[in-house]
Protein backbone atom coordinates (compact mmCIF):
# COMPACT_ATOMS: atom_id res chain seq x y z
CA UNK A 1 -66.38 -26.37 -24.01
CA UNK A 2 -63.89 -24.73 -26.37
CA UNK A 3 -63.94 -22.48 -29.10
CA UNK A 4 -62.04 -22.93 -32.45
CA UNK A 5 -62.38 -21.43 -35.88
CA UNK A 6 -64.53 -22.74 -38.71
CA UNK A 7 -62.26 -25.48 -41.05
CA UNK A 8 -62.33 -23.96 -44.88
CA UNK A 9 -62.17 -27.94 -45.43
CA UNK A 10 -65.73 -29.23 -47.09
CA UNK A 11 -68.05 -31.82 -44.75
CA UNK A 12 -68.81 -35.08 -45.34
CA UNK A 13 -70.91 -37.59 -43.51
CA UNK A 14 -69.32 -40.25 -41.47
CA UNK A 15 -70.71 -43.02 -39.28
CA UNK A 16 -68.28 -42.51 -36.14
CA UNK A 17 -70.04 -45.94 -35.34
CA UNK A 18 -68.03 -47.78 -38.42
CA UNK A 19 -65.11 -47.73 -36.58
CA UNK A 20 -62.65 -50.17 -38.59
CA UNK A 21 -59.13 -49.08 -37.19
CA UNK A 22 -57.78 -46.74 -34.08
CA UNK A 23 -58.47 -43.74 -36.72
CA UNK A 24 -60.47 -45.00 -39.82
CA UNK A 25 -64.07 -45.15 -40.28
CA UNK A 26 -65.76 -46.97 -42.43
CA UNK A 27 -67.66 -44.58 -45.48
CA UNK A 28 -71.23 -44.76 -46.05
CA UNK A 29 -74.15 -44.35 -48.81
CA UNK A 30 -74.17 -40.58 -46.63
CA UNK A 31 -70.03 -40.06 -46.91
CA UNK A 32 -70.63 -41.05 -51.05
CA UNK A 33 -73.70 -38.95 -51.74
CA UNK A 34 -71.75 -35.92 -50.35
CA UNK A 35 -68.72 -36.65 -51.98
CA UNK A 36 -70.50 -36.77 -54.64
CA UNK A 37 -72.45 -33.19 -54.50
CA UNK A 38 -68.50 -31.63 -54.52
CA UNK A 39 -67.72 -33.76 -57.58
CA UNK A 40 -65.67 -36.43 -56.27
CA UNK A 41 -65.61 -40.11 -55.87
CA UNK A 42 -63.95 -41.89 -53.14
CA UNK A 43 -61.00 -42.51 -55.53
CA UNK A 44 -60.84 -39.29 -56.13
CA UNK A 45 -61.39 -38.09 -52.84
CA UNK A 46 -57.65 -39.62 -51.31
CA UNK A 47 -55.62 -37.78 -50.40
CA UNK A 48 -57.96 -34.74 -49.27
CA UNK A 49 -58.82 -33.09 -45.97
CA UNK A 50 -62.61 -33.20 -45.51
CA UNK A 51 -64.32 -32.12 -41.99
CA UNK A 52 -66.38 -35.67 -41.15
CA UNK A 53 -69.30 -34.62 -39.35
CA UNK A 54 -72.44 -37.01 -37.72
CA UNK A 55 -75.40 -35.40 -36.05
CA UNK A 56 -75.50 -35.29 -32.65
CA UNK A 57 -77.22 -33.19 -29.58
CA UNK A 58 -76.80 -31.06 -26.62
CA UNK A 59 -77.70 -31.72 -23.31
CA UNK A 60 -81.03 -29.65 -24.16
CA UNK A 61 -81.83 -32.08 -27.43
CA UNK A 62 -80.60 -28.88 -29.54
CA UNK A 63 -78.99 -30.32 -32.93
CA UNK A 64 -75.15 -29.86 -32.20
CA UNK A 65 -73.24 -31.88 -35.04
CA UNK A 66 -70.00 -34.27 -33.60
CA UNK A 67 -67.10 -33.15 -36.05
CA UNK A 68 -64.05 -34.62 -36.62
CA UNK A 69 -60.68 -33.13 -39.28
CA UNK A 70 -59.26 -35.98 -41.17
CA UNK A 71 -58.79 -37.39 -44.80
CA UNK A 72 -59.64 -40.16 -47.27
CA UNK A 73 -57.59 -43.02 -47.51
CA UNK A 74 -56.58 -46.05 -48.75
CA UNK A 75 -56.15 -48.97 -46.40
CA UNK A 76 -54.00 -52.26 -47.68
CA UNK A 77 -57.10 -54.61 -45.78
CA UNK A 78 -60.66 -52.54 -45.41
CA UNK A 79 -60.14 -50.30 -48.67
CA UNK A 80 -61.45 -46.52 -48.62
CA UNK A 81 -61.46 -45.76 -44.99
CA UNK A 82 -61.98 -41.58 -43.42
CA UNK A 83 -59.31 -41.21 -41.54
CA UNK A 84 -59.39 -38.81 -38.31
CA UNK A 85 -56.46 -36.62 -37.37
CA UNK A 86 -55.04 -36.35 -33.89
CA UNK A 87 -56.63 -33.61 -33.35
CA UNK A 88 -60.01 -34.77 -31.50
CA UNK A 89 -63.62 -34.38 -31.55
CA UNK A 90 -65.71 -31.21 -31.40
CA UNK A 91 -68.82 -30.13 -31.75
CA UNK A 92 -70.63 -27.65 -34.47
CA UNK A 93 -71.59 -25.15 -31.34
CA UNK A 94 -67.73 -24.74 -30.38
CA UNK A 95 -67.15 -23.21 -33.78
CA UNK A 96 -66.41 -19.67 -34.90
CA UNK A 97 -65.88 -17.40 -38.21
């Protein structure tokens, strides 16, 4: 397991089960309610880098969030979709700073 350093992008929820395309995931009544505690609306949220992040575990049961870089889009057939960068998944304990 890698390290990497701490995004200065805000976290949202997102349901890495509501996969709807290669990259998008579907948002939830989670991804709105925390959009919503930093002001924004999905509308209003296009266009911006969030961290997605879904709870997860360790090997031990320890609480070690799944975390993903990406934005909000807009997508021409499912609508407001979180989009994941290339980048890959990672967990909460591989963070730093």
């Amino acid at each position: 397991m890698g390290t990497r350093a701490k995004s200065s992008d805000p976290e949202i929820f997102c349901d890495f089960n509501a996969r709807m395309t290669e990259r998008g995931y579907r948002p939830t009544y989670g991804t709105v309610q925390d959009l919503a505690h930093l002001g924004l609306t999905l509308e209003g949220a296009v266009g911006r880098r969030f961290v997605f992040v879904s709870g997860d575990a360790d090997e031990h049961g320890n609480p070690d969030d799944v975390m993903h870089n990406g934005m909000v889009v807009r997508d021409l057939e499912f609508g407001f979709l979180l989009e994941t960068d290339e980048a890959g998944f990672y967990w909460r304990s591989e963070l730093t700073g």
